[in-house]
PDB file of N, CA and C in Angstrom:
ATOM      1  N   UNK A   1      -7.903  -4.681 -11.249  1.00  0.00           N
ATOM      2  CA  UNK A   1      -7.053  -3.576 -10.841  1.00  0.00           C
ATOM      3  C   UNK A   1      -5.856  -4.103 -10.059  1.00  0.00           C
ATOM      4  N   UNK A   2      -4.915  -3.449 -10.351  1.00  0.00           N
ATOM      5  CA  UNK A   2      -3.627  -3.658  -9.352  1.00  0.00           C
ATOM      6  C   UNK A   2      -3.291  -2.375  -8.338  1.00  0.00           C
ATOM      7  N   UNK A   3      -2.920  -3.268  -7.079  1.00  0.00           N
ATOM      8  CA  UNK A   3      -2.264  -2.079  -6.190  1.00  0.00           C
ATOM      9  C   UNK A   3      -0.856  -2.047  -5.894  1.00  0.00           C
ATOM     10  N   UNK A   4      -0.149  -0.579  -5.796  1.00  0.00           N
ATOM     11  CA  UNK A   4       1.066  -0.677  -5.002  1.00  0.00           C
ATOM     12  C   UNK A   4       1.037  -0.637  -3.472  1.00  0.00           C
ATOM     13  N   UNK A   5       1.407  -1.108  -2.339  1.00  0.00           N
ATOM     14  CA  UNK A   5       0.949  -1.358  -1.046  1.00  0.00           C
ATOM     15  C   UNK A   5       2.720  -0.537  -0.649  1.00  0.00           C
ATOM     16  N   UNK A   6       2.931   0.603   0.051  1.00  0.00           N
ATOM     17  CA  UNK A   6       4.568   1.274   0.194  1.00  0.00           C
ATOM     18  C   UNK A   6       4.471   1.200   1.598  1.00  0.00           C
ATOM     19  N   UNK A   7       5.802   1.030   2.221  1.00  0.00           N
ATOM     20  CA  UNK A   7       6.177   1.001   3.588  1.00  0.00           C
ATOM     21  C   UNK A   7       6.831   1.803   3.779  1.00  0.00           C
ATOM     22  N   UNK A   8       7.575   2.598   4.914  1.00  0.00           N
ATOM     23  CA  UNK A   8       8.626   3.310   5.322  1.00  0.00           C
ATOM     24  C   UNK A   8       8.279   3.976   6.679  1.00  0.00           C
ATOM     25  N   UNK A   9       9.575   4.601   6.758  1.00  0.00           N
ATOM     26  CA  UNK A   9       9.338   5.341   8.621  1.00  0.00           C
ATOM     27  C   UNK A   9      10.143   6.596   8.279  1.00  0.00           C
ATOM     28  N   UNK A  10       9.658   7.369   8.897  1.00  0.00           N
ATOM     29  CA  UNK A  10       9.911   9.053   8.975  1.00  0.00           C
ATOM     30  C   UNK A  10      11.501   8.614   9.551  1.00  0.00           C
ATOM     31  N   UNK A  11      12.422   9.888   9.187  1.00  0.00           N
ATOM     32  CA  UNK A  11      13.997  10.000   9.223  1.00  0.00           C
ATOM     33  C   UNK A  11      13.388  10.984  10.524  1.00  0.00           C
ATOM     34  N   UNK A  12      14.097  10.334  11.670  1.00  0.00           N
ATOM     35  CA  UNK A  12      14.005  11.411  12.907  1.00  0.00           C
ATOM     36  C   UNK A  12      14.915  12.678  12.584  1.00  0.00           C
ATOM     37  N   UNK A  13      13.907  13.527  12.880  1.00  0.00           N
ATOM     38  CA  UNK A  13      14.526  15.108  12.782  1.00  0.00           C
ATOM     39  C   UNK A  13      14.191  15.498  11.328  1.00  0.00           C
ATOM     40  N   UNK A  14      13.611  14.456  10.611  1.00  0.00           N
ATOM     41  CA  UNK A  14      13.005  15.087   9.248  1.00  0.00           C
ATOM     42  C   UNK A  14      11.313  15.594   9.253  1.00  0.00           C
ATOM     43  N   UNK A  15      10.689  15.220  10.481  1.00  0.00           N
ATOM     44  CA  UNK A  15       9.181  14.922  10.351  1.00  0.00           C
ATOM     45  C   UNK A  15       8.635  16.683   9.685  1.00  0.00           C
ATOM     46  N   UNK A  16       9.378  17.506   9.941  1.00  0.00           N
ATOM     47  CA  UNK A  16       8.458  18.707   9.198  1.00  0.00           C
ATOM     48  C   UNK A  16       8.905  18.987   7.431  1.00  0.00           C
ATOM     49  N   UNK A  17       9.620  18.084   7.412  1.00  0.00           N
ATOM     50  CA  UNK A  17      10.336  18.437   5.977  1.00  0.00           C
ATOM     51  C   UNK A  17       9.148  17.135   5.303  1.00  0.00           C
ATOM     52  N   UNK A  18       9.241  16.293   5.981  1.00  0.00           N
ATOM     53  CA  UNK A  18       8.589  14.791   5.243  1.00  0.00           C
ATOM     54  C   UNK A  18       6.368  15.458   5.681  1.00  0.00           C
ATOM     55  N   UNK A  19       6.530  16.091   6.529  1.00  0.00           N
ATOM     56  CA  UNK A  19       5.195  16.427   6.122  1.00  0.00           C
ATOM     57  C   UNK A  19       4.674  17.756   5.005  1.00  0.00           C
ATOM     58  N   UNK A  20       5.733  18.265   5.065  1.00  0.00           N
ATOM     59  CA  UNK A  20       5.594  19.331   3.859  1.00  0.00           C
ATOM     60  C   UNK A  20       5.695  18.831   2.375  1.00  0.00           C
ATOM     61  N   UNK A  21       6.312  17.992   2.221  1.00  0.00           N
ATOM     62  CA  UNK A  21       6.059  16.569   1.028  1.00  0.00           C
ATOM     63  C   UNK A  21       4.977  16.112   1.113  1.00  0.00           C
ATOM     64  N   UNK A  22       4.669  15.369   2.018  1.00  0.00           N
ATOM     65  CA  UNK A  22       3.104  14.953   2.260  1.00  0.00           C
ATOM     66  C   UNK A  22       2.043  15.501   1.742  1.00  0.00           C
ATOM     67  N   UNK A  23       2.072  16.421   2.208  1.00  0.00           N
ATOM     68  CA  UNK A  23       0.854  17.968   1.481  1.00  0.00           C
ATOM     69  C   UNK A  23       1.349  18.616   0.171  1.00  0.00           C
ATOM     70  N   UNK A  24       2.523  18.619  -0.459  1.00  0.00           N
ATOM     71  CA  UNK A  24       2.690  19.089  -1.410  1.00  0.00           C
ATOM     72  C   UNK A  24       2.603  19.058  -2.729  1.00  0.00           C
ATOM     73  N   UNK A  25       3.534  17.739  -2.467  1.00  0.00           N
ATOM     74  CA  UNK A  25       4.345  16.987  -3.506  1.00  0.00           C
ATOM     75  C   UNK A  25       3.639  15.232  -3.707  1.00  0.00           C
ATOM     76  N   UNK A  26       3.264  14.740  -2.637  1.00  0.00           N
ATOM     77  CA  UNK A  26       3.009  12.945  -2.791  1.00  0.00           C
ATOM     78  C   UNK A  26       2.120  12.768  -3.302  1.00  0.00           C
ATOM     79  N   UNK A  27       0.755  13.169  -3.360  1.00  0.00           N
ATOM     80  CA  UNK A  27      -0.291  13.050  -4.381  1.00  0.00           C
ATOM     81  C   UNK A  27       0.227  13.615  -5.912  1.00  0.00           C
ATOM     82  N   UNK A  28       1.191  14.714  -5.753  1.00  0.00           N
ATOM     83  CA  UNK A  28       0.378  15.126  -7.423  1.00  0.00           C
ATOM     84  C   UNK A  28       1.773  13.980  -7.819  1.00  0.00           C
ATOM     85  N   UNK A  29       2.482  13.694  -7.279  1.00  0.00           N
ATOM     86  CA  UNK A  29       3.587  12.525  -7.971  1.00  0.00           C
ATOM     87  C   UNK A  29       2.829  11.380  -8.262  1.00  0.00           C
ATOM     88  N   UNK A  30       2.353  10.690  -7.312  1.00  0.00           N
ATOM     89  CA  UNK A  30       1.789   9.577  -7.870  1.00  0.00           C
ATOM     90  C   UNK A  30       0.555   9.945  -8.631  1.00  0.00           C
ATOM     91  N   UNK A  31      -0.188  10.663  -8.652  1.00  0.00           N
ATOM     92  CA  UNK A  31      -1.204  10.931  -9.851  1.00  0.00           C
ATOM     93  C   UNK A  31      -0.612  10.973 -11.228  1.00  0.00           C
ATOM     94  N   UNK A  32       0.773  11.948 -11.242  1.00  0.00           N
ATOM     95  CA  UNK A  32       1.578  12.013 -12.207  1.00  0.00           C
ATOM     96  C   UNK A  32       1.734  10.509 -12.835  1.00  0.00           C
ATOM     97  N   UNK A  33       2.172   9.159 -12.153  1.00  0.00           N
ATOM     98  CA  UNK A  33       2.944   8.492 -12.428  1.00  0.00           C
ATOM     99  C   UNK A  33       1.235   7.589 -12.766  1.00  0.00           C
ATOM    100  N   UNK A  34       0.278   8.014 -12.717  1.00  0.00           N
ATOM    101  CA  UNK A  34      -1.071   7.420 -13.610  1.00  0.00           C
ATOM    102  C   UNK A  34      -1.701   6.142 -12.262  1.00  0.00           C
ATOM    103  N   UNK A  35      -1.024   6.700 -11.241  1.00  0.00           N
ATOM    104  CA  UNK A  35      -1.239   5.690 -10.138  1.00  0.00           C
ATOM    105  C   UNK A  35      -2.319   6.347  -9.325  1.00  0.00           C
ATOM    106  N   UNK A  36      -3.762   6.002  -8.915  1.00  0.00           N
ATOM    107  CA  UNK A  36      -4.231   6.991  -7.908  1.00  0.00           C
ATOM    108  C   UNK A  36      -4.451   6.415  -6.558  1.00  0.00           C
ATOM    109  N   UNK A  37      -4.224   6.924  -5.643  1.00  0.00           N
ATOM    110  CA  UNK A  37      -4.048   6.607  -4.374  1.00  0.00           C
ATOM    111  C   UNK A  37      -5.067   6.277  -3.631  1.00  0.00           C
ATOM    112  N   UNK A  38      -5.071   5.474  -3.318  1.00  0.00           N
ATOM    113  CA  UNK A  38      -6.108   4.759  -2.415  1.00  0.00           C
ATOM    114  C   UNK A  38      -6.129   4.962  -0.980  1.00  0.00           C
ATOM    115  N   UNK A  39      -5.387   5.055   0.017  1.00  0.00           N
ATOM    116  CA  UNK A  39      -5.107   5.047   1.031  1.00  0.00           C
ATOM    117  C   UNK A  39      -4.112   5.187   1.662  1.00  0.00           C
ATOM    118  N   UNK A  40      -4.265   5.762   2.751  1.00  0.00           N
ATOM    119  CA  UNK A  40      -2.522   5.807   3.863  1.00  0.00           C
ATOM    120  C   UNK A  40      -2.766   6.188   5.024  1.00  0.00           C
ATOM    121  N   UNK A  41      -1.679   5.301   5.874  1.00  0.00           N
ATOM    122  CA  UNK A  41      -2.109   4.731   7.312  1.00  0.00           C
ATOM    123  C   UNK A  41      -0.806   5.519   8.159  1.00  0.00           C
ATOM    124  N   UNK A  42      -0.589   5.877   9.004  1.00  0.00           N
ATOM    125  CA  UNK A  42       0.218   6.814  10.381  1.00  0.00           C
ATOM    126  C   UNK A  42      -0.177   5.393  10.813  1.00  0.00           C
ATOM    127  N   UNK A  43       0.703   4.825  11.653  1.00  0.00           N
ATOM    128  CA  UNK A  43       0.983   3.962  12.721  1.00  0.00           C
ATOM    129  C   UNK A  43       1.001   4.703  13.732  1.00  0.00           C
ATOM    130  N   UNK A  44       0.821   4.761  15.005  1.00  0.00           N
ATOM    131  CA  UNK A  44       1.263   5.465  15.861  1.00  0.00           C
ATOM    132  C   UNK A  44       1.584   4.154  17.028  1.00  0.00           C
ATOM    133  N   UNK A  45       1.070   2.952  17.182  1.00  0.00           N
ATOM    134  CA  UNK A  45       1.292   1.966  18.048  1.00  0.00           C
ATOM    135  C   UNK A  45       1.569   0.807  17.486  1.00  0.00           C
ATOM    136  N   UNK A  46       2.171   0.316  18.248  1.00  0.00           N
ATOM    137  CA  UNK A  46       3.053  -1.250  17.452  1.00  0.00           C
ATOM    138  C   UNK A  46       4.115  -1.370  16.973  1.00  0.00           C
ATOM    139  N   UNK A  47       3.911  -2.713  16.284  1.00  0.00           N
ATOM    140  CA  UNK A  47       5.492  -3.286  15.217  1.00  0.00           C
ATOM    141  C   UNK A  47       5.114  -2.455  14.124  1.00  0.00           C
ATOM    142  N   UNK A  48       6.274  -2.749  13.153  1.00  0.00           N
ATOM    143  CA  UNK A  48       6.162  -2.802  11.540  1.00  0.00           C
ATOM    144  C   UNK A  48       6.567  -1.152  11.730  1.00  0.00           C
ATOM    145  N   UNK A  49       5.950  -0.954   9.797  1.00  0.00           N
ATOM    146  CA  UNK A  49       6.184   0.063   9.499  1.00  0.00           C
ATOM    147  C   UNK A  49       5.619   1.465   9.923  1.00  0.00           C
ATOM    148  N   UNK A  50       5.868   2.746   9.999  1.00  0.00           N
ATOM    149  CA  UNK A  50       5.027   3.824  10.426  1.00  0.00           C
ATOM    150  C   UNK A  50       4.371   5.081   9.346  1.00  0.00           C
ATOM    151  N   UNK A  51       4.622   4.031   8.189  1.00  0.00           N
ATOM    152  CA  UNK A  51       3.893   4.820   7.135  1.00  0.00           C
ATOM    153  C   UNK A  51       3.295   3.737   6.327  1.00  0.00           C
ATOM    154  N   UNK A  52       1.840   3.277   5.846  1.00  0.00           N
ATOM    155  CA  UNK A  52       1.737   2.420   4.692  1.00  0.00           C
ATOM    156  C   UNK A  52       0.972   2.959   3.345  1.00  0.00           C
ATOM    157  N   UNK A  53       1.303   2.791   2.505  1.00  0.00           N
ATOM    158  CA  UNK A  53       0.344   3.676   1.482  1.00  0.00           C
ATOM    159  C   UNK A  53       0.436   3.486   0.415  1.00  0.00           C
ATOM    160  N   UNK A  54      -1.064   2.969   0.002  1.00  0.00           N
ATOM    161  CA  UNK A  54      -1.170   2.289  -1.568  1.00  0.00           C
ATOM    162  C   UNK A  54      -2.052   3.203  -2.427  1.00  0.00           C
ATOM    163  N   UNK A  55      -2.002   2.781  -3.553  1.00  0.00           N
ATOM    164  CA  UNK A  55      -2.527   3.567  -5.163  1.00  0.00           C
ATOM    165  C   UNK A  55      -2.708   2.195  -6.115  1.00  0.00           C
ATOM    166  N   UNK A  56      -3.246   2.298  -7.110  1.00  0.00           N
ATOM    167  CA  UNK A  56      -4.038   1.641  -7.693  1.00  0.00           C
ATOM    168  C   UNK A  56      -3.607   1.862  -9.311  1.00  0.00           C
ATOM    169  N   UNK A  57      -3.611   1.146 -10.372  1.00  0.00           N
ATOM    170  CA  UNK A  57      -4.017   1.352 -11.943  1.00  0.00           C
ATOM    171  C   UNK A  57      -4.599   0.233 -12.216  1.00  0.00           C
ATOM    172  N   UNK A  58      -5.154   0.450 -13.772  1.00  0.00           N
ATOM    173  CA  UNK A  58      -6.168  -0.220 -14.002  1.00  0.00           C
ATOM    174  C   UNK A  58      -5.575  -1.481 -14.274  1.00  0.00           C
ATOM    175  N   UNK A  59      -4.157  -1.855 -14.460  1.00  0.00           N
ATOM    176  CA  UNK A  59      -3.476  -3.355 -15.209  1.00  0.00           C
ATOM    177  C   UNK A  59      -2.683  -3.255 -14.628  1.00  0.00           C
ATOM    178  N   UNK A  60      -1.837  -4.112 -14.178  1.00  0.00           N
ATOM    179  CA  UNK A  60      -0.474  -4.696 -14.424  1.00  0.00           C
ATOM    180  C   UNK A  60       0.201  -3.835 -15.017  1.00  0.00           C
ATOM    181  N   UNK A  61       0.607  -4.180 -16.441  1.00  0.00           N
ATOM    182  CA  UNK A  61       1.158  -3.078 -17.482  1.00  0.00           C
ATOM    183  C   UNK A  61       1.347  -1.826 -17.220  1.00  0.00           C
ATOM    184  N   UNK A  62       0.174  -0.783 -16.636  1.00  0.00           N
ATOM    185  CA  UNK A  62       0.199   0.385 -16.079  1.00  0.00           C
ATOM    186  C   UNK A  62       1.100   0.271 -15.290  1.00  0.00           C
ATOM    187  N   UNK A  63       1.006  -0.463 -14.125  1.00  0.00           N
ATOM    188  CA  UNK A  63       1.842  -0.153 -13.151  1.00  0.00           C
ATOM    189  C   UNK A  63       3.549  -0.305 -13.186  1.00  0.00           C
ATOM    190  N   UNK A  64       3.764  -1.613 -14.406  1.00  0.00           N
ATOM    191  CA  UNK A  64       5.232  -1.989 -14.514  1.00  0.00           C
ATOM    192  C   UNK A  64       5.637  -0.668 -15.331  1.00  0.00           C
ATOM    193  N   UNK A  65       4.783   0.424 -16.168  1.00  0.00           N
ATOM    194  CA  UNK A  65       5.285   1.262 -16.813  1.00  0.00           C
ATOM    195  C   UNK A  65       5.806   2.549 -15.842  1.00  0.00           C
ATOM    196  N   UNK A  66       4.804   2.862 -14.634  1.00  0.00           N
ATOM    197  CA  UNK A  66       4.914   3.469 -14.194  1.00  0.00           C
ATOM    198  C   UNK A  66       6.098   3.608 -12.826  1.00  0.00           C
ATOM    199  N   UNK A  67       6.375   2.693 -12.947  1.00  0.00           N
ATOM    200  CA  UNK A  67       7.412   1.992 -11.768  1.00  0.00           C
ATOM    201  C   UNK A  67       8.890   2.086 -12.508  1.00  0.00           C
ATOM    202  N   UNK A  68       9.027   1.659 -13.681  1.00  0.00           N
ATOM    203  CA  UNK A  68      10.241   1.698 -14.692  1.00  0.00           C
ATOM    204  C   UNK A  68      10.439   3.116 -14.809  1.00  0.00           C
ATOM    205  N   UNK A  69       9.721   4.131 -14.632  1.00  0.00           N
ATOM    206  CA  UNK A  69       9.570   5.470 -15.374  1.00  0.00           C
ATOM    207  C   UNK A  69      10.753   6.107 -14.250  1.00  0.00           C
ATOM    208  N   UNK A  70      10.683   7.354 -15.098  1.00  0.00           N
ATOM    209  CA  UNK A  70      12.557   8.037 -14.213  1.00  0.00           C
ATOM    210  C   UNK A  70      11.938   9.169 -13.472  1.00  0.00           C
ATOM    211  N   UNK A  71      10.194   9.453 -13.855  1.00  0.00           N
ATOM    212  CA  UNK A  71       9.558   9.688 -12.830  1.00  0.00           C
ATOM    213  C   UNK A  71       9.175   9.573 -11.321  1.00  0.00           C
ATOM    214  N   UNK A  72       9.136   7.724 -11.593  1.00  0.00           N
ATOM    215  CA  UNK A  72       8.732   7.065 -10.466  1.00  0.00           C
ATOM    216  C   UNK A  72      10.524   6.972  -9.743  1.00  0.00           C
ATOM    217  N   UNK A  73      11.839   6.950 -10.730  1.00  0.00           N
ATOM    218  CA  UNK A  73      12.971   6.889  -9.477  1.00  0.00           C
ATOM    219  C   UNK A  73      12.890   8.710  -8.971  1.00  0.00           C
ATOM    220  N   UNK A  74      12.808   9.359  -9.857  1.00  0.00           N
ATOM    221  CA  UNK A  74      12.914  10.615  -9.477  1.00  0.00           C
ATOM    222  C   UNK A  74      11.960  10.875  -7.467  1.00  0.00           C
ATOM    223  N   UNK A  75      11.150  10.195  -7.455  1.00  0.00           N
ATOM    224  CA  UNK A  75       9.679  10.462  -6.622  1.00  0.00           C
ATOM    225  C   UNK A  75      10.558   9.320  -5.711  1.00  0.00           C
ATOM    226  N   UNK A  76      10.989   8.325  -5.347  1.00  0.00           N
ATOM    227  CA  UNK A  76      11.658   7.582  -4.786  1.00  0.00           C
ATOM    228  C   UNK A  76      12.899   8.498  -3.972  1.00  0.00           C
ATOM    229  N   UNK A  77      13.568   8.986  -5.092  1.00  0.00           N
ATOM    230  CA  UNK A  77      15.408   9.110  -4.161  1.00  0.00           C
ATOM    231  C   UNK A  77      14.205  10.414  -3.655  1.00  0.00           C
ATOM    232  N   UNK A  78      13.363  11.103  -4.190  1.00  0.00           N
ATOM    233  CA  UNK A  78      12.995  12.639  -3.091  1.00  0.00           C
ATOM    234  C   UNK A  78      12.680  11.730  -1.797  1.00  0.00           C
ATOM    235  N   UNK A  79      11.366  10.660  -2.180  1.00  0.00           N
ATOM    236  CA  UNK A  79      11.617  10.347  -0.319  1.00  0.00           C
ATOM    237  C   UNK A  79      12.307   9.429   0.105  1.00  0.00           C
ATOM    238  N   UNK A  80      13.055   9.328  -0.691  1.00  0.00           N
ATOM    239  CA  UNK A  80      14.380   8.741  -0.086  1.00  0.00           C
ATOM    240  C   UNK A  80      15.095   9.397   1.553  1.00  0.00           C
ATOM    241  N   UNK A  81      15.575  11.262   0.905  1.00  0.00           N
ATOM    242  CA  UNK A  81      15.598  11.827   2.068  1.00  0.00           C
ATOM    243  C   UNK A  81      14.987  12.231   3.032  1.00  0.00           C
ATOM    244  N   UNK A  82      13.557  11.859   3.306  1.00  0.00           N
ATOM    245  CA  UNK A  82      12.869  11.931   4.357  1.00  0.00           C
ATOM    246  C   UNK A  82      12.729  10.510   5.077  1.00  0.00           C
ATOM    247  N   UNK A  83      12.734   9.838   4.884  1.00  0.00           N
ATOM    248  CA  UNK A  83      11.948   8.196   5.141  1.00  0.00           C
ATOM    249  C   UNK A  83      13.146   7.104   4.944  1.00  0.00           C
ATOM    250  N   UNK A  84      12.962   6.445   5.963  1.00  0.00           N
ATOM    251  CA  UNK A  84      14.080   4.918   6.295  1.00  0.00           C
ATOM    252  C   UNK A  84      13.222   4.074   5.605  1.00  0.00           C
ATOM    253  N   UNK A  85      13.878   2.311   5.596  1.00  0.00           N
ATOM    254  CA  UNK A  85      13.358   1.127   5.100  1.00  0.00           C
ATOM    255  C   UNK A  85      12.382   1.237   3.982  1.00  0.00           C
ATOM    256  N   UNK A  86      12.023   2.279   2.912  1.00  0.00           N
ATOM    257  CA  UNK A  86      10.963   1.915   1.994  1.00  0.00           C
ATOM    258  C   UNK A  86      11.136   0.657   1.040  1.00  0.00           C
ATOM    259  N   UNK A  87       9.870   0.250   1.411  1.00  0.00           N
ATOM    260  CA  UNK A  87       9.761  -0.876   0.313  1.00  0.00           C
ATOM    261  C   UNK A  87       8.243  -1.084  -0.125  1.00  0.00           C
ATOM    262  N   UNK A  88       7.874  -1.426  -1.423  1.00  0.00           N
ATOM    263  CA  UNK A  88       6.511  -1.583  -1.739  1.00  0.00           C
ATOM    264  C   UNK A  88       6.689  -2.900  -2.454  1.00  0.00           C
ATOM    265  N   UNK A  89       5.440  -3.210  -2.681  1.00  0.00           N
ATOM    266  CA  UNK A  89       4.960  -4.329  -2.986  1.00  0.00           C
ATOM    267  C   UNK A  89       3.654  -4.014  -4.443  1.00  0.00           C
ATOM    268  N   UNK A  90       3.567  -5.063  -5.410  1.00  0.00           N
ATOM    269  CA  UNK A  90       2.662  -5.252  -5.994  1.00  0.00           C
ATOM    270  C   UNK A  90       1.713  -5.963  -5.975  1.00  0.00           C
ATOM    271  N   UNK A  91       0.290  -5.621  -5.715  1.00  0.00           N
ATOM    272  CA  UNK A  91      -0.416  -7.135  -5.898  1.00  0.00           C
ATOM    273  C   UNK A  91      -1.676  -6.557  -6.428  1.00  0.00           C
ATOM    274  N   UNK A  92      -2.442  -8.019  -6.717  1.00  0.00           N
ATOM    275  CA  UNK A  92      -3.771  -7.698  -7.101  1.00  0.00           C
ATOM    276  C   UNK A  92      -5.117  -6.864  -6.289  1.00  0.00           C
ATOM    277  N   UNK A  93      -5.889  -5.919  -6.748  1.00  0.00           N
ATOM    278  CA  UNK A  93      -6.169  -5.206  -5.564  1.00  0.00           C
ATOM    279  C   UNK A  93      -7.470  -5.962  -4.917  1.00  0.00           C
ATOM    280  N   UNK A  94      -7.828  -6.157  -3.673  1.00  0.00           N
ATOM    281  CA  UNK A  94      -8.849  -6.397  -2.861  1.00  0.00           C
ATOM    282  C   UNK A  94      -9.590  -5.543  -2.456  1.00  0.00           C
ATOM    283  N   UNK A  95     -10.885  -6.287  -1.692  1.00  0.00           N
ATOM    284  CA  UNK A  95     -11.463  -4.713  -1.277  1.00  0.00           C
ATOM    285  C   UNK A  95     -11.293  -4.726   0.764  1.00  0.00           C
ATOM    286  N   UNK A  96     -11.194  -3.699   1.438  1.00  0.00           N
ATOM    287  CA  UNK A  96     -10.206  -3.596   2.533  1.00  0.00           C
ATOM    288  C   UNK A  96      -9.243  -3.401   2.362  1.00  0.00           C
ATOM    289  N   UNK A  97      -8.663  -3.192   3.898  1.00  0.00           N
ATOM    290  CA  UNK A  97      -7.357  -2.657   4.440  1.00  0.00           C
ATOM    291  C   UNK A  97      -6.823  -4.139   3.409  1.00  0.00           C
ATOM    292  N   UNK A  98      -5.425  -3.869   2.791  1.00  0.00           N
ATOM    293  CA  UNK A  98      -4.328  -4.833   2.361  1.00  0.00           C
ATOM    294  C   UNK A  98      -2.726  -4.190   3.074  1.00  0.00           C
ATOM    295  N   UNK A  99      -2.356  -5.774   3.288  1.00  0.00           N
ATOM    296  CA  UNK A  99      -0.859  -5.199   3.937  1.00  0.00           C
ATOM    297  C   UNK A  99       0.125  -6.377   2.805  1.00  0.00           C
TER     298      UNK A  99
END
């Protein structure tokens, strides 16, 4: 299995708009995009990022399809306007927390 591992931080003065996405819209997108979600972390203390959150498909392939898709930019520029610095990562999936 492969995971996507996503970073980002809430746009101050967006946090009720970016949690109404949260609950709405962020699961059935990435389910959409054949990715299912594994986990997601609120930072509330420390460095780094203050959002992390990965999803899973069964190959490689899945995921480069689903990432290319105008789905997956469509689901991007939306939290685009809620959320600073996003960036994700691909890797092979483990079992535990992965950063």
């Amino acid at each position: 299995m492969v995971k996507i591992i996503m970073f980002w931080n809430i746009l101050e003065g967006k946090e009720s708009d970016y949690l109404e996405f949260l609950t709405q819209e962020f699961a059935k997108s990435i389910l959409g995009l054949g990715i299912q979600p594994t986990d997601a972390w609120y930072v509330v203390w420390g460095e780094g990022p203050q959002v992390i959150a990965g999803g899973t498909t069964d190959d490689l392939d899945s995921m480069e399809r689903a990432l290319a898709s105008p789905e997956w930019a469509a689901f991007t520029e939306r939290l685009a306007l809620l959320v600073t610095g996003f960036e994700y990562k691909v890797v092979e999936q483990a079992g535990g927390f992965q950063l």
